[in-house]
N, C-alpha and C. Protein backbone atom coordinates (compact mmCIF):
# COMPACT_ATOMS: atom_id res chain seq x y z
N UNK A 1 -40.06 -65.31 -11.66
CA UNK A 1 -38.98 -65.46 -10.70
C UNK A 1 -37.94 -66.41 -11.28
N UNK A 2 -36.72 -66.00 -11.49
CA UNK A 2 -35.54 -67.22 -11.86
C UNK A 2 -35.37 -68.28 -11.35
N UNK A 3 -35.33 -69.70 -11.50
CA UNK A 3 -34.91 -70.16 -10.77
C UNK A 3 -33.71 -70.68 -10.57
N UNK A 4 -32.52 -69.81 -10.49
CA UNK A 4 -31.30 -69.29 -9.87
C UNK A 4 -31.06 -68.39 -9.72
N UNK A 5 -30.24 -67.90 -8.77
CA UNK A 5 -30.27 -66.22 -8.13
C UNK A 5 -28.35 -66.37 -8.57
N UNK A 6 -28.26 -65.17 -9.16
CA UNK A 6 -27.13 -64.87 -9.56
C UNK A 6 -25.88 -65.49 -8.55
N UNK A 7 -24.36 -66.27 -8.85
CA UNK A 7 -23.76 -66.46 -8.10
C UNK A 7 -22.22 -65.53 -8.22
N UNK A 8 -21.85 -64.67 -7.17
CA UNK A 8 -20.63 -64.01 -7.52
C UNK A 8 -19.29 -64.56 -7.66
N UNK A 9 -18.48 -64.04 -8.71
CA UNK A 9 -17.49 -64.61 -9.27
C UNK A 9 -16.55 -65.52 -8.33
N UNK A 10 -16.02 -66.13 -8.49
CA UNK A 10 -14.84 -66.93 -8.28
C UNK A 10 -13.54 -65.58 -7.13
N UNK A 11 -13.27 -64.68 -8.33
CA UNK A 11 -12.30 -63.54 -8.11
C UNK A 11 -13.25 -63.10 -6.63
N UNK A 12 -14.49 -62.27 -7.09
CA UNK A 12 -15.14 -61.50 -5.95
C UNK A 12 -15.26 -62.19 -4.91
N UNK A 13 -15.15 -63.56 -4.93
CA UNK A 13 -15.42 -64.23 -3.52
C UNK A 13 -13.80 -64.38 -2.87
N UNK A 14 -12.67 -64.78 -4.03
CA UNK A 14 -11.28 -64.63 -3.60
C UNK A 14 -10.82 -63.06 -2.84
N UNK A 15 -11.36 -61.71 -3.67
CA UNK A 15 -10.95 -60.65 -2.88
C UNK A 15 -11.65 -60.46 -1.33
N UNK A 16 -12.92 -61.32 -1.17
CA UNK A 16 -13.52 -61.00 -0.19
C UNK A 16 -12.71 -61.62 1.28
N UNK A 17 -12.09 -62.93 0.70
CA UNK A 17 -11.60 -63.13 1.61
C UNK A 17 -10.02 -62.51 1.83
N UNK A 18 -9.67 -62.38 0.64
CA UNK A 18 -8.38 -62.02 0.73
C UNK A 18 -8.51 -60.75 1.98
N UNK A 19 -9.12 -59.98 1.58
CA UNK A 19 -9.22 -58.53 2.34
C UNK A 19 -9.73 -58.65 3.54
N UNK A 20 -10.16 -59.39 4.14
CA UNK A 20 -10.75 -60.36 5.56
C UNK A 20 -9.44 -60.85 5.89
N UNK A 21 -9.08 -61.49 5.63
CA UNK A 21 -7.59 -62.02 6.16
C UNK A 21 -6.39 -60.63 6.48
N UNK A 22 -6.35 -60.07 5.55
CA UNK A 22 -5.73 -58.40 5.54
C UNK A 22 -6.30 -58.11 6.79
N UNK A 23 -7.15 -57.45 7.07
CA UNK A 23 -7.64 -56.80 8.53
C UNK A 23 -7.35 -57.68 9.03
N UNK A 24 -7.99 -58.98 9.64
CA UNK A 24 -6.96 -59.99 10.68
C UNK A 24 -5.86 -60.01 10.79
N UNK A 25 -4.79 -59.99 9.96
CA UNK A 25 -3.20 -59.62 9.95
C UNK A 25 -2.94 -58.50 10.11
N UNK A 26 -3.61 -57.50 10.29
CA UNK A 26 -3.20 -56.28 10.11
C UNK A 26 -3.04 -55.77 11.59
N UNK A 27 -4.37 -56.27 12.27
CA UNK A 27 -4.82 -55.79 13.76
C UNK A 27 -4.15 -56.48 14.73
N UNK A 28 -4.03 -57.55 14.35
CA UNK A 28 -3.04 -59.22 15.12
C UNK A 28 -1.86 -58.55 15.14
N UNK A 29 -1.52 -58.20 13.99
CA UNK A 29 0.12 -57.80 14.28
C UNK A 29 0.20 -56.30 14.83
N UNK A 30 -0.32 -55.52 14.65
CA UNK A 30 -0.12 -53.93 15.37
C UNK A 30 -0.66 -54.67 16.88
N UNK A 31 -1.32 -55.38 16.95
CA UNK A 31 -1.47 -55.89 18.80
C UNK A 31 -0.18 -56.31 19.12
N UNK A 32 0.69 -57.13 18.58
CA UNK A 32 1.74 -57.31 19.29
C UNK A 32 2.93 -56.54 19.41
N UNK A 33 2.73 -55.22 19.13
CA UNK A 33 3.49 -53.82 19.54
C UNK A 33 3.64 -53.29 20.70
N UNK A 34 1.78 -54.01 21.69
CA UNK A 34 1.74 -53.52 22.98
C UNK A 34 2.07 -54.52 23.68
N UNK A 35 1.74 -53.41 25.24
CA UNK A 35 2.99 -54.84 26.00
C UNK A 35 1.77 -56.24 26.78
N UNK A 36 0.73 -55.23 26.56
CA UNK A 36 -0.62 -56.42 27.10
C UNK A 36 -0.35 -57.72 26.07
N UNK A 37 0.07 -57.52 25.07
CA UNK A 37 -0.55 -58.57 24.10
C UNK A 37 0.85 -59.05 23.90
N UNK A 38 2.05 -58.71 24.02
CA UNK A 38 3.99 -58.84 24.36
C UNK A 38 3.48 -59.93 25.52
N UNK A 39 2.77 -59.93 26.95
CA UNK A 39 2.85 -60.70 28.18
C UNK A 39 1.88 -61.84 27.64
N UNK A 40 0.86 -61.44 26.78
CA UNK A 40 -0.42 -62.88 26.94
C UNK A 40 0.31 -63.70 25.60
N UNK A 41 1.23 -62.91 24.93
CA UNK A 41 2.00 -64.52 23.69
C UNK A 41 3.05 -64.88 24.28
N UNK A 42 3.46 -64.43 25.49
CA UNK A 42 4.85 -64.67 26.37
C UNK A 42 4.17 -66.00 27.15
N UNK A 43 2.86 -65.74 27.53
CA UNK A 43 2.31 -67.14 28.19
C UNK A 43 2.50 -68.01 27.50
N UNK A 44 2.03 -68.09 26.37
CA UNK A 44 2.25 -69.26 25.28
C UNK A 44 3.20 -69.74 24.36
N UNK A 45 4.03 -68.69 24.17
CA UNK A 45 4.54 -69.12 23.12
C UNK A 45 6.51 -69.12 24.07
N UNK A 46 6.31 -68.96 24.90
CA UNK A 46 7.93 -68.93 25.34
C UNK A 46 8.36 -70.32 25.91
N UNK A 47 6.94 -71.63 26.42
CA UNK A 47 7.07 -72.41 26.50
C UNK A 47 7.39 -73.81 25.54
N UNK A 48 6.92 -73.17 24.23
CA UNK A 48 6.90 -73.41 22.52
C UNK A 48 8.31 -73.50 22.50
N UNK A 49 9.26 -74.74 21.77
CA UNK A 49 10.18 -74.56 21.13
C UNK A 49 10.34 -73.60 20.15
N UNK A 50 9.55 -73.94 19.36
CA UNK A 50 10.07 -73.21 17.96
C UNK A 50 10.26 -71.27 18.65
N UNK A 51 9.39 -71.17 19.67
CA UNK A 51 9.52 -69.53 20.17
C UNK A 51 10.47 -69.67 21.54
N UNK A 52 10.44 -70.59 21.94
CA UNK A 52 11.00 -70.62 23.50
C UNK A 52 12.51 -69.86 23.77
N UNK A 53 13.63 -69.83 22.83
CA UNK A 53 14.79 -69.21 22.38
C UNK A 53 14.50 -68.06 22.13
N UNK A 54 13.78 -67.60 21.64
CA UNK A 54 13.45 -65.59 21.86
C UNK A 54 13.60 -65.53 23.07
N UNK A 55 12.96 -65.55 23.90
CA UNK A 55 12.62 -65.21 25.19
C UNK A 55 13.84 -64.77 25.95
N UNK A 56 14.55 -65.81 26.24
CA UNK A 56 15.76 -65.12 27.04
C UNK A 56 17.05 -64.60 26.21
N UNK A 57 16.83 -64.34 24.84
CA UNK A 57 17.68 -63.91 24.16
C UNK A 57 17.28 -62.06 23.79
N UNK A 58 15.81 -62.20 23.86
CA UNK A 58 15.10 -60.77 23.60
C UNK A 58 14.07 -60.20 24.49
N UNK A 59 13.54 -61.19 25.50
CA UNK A 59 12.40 -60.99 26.29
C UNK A 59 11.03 -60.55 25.38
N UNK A 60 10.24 -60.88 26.20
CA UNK A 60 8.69 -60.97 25.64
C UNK A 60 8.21 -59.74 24.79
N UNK A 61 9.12 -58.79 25.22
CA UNK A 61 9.17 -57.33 24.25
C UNK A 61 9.41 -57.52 22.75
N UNK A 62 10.48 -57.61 22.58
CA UNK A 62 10.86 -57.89 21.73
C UNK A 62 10.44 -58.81 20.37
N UNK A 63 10.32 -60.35 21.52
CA UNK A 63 10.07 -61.33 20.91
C UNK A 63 8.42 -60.96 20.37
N UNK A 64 7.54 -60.40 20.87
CA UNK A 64 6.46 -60.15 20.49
C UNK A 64 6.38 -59.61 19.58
N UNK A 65 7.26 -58.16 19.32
CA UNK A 65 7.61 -57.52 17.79
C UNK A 65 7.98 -58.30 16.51
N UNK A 66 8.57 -58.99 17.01
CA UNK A 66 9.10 -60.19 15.79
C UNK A 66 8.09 -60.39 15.41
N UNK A 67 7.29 -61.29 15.88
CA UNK A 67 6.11 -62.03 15.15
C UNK A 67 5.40 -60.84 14.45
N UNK A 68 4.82 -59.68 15.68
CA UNK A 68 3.75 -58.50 14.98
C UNK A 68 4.76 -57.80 13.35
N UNK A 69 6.07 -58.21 13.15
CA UNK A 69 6.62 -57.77 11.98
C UNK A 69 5.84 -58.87 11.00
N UNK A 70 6.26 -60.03 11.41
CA UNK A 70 5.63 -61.58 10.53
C UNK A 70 4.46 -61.07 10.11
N UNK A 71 3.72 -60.99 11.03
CA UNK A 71 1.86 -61.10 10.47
C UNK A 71 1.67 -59.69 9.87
N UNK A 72 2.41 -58.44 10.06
CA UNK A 72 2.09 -57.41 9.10
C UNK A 72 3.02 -57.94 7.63
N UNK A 73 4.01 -58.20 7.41
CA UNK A 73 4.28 -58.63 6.45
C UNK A 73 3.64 -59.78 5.96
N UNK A 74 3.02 -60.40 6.18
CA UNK A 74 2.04 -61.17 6.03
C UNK A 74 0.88 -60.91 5.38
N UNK A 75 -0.17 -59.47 6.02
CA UNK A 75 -0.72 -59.10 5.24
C UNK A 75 -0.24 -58.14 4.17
N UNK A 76 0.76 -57.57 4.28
CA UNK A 76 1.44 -56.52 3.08
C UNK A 76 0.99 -57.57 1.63
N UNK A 77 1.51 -59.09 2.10
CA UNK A 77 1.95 -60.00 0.79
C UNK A 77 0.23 -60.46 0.98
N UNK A 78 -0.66 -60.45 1.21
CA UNK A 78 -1.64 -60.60 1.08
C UNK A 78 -2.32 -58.96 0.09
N UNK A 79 -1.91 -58.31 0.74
CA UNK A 79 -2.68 -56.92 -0.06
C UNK A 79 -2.32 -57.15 -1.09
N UNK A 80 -0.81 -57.37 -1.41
CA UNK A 80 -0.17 -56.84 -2.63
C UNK A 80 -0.73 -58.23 -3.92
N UNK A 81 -0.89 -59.28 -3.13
CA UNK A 81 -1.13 -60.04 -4.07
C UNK A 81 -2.72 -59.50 -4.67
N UNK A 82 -3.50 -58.82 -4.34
CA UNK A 82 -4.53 -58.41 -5.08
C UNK A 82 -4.04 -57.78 -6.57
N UNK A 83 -2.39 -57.82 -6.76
CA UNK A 83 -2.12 -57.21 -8.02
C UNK A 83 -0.73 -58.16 -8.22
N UNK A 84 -0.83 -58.84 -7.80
CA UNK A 84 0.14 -59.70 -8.21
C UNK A 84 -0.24 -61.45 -7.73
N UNK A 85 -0.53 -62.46 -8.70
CA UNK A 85 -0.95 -63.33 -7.77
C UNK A 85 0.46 -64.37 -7.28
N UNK A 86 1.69 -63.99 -7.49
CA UNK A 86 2.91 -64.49 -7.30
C UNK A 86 3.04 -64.22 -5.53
N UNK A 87 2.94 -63.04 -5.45
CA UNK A 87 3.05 -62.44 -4.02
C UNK A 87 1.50 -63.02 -3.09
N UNK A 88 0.52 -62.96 -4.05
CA UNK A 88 -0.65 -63.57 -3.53
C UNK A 88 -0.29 -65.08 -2.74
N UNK A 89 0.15 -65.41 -3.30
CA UNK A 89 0.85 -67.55 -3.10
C UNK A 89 2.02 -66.82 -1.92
N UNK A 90 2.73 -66.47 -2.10
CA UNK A 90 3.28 -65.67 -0.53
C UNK A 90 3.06 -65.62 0.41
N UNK A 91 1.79 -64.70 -0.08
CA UNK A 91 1.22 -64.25 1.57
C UNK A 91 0.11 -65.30 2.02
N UNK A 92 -0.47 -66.13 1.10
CA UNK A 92 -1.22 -67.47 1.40
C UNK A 92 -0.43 -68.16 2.35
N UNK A 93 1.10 -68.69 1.93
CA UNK A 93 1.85 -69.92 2.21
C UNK A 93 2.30 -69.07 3.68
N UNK A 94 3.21 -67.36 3.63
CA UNK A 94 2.86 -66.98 5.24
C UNK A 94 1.96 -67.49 6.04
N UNK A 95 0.62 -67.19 5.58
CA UNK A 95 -0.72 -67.31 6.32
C UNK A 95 -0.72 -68.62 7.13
N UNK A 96 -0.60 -69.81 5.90
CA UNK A 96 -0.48 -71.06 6.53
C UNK A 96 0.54 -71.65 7.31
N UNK A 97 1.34 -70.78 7.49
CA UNK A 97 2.77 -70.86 7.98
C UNK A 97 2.41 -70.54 9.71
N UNK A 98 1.41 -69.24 9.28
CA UNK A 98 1.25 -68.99 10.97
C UNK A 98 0.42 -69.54 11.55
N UNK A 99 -1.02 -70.19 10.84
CA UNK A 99 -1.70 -70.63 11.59
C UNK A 99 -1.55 -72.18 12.01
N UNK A 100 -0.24 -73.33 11.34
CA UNK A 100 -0.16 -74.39 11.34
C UNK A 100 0.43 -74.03 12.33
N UNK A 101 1.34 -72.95 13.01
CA UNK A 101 2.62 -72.74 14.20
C UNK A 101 1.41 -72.80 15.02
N UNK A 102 0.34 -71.71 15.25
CA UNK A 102 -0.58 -71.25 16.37
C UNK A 102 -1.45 -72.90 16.62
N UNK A 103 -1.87 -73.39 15.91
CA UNK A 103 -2.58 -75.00 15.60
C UNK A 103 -1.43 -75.67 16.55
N UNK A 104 -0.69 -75.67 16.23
CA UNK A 104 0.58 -76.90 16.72
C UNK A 104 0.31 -76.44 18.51
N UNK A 105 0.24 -75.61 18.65
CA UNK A 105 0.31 -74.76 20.10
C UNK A 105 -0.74 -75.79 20.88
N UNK A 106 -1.82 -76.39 20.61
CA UNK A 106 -2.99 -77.22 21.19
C UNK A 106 -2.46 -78.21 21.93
N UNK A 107 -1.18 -78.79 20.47
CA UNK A 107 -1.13 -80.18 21.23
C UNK A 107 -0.54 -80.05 22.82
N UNK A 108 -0.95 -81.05 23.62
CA UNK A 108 -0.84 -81.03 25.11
C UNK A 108 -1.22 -79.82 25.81
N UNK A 109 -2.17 -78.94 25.01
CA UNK A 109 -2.63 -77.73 25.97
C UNK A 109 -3.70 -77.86 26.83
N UNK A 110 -4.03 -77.50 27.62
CA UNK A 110 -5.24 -77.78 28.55
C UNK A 110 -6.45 -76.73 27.73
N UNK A 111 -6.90 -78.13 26.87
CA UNK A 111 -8.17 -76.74 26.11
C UNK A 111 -9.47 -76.83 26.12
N UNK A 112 -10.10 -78.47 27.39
CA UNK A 112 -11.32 -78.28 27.93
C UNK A 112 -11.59 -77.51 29.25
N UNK A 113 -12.37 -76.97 29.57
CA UNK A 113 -13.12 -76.13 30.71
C UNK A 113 -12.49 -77.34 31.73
N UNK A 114 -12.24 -76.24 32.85
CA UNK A 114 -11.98 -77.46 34.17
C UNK A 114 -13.38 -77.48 34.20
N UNK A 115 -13.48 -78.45 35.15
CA UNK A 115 -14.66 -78.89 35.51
C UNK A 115 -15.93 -79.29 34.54
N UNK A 116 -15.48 -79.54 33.64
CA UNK A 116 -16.80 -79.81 32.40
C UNK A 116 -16.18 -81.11 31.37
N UNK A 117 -15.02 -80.69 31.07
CA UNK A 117 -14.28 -81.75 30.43
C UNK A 117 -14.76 -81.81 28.74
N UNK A 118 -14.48 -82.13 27.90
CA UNK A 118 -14.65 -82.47 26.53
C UNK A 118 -16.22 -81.98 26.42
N UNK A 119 -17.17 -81.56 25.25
CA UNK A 119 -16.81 -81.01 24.56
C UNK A 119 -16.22 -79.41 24.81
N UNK A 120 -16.43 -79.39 25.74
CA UNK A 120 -16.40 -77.82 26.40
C UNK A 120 -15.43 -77.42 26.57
N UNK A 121 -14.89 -76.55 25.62
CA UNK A 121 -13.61 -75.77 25.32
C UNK A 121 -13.59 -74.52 26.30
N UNK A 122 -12.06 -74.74 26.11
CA UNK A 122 -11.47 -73.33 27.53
C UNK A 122 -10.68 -72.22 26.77
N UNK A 123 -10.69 -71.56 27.71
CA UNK A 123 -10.31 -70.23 26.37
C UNK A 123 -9.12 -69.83 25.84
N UNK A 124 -8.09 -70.93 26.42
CA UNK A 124 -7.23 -71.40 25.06
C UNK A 124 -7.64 -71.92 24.09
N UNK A 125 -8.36 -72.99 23.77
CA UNK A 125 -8.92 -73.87 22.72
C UNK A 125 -9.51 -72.51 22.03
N UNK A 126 -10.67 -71.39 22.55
CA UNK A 126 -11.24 -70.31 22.04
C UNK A 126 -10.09 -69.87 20.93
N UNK A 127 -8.92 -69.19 21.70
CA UNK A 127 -8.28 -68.59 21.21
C UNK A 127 -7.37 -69.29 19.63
N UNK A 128 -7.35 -70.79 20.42
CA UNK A 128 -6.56 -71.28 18.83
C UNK A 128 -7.43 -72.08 17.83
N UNK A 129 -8.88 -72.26 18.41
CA UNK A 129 -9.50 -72.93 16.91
C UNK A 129 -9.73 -72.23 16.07
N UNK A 130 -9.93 -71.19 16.60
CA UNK A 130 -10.77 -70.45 15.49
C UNK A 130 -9.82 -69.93 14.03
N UNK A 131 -8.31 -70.53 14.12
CA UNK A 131 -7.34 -70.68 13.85
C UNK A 131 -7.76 -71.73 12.53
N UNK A 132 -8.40 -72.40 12.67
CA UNK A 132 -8.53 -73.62 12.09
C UNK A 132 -8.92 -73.28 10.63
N UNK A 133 -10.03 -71.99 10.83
CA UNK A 133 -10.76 -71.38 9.55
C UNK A 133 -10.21 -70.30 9.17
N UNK A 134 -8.69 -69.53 9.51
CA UNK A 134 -7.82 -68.91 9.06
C UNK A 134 -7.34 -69.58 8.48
N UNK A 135 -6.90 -70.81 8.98
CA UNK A 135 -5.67 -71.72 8.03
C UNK A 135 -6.69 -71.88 6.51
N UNK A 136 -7.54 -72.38 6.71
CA UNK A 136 -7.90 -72.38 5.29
C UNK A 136 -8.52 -71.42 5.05
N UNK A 137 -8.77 -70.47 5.01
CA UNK A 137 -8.68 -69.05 4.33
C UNK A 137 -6.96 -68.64 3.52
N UNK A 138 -6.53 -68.77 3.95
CA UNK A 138 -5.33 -68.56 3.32
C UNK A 138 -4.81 -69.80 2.94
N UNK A 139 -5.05 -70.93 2.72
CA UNK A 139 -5.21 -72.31 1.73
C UNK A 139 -5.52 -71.74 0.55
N UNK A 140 -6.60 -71.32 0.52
CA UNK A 140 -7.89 -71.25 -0.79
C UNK A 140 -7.29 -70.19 -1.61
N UNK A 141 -6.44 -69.39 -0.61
CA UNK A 141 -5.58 -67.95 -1.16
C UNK A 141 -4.60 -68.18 -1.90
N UNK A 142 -3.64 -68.97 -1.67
CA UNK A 142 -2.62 -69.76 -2.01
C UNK A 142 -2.63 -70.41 -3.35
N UNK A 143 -3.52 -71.80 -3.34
CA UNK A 143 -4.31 -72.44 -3.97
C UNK A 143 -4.71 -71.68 -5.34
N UNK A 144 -5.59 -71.09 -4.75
CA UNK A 144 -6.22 -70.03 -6.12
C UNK A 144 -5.16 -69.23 -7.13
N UNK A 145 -4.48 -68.03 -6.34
CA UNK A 145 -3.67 -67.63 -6.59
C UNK A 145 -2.42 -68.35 -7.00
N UNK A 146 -1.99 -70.05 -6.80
CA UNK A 146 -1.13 -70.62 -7.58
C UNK A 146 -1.99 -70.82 -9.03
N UNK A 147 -2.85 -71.12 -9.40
CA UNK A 147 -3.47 -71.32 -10.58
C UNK A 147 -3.22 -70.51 -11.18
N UNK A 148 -4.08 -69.17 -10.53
CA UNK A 148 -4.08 -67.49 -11.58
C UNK A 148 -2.25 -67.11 -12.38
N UNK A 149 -1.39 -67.55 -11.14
CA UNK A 149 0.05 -67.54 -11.44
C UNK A 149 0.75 -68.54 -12.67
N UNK A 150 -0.24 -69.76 -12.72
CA UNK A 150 0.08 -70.45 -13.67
C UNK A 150 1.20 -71.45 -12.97
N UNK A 151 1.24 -71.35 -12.24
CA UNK A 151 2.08 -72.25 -11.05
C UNK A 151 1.09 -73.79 -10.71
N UNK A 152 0.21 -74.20 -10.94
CA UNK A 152 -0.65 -75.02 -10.13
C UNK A 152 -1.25 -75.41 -11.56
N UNK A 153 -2.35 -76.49 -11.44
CA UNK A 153 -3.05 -76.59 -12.59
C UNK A 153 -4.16 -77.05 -11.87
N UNK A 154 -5.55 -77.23 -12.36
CA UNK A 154 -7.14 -77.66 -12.02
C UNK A 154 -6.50 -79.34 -11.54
């Protein structure tokens, strides 16, 4: 019996996530085409400065398309960087672009359970931590892919 069990490459563990992040951007953004998922980012995000100016300039229609353009172009520059790692650092720095916006969304949000209080998260908090391990998924994307580019150094 060895005692080490083979470990997969560096790359194979980078495409694994890369292409994990792809389907998350891919499905995230074709959701905000419909109008269910147009009304539940209209809850959140029209009260948001940085989004609050869509709203009565385009309504929640609209403004929802915007973003679902962002996060599919988002993953486009995520796919494409599987053959380019220039575009790879792209669609990383997108990535982190959206999940530091969705992160920022917490502060002053009501994101423990009524009635339970700290540690017990409410399903806003649900909806944006899990945010936390996107953001660095597309860190590591970035990151990596600045090296492979020759942009970054060890």
């Amino acid at each position: 019996m060895p005692d080490r069990f083979p470990v997969p490459s560096i790359d194979s563990v980078t495409a694994a996530l890369r292409w994990a992040l792809v389907f998350i951007f891919v499905f995230f953004g074709v959701a905000k085409f419909a109008a269910y998922e147009a009304e539940g980012v209209a809850r959140i995000a029209s009260h948001y400065p940085l989004f609050a100016w869509m709203y009565p300039l385009w309504g929640p229609r609209v403004a929802s398309d915007v973003i679902g353009v962002i996060e599919l172009s988002t993953a486009a520059a995520l796919a494409l960087g599987a053959f380019s790692p220039r575009i790879s650092v792209l669609g990383g720095v997108m990535g982190i672009c959206t999940f530091v916006i969705t992160l920022s969304f917490s502060l002053g949000a009501p994101l423990w359970e009524e009635g339970y209080g700290f540690p017990f998260i409410g399903g806003l908090a649900q909806f944006l931590f899990k945010d936390a391990g996107l953001l660095a998924g597309c860190y590591a994307i970035a990151v990596l892919s600045a090296r492979k580019a020759g942009l970054a150094r060890d």
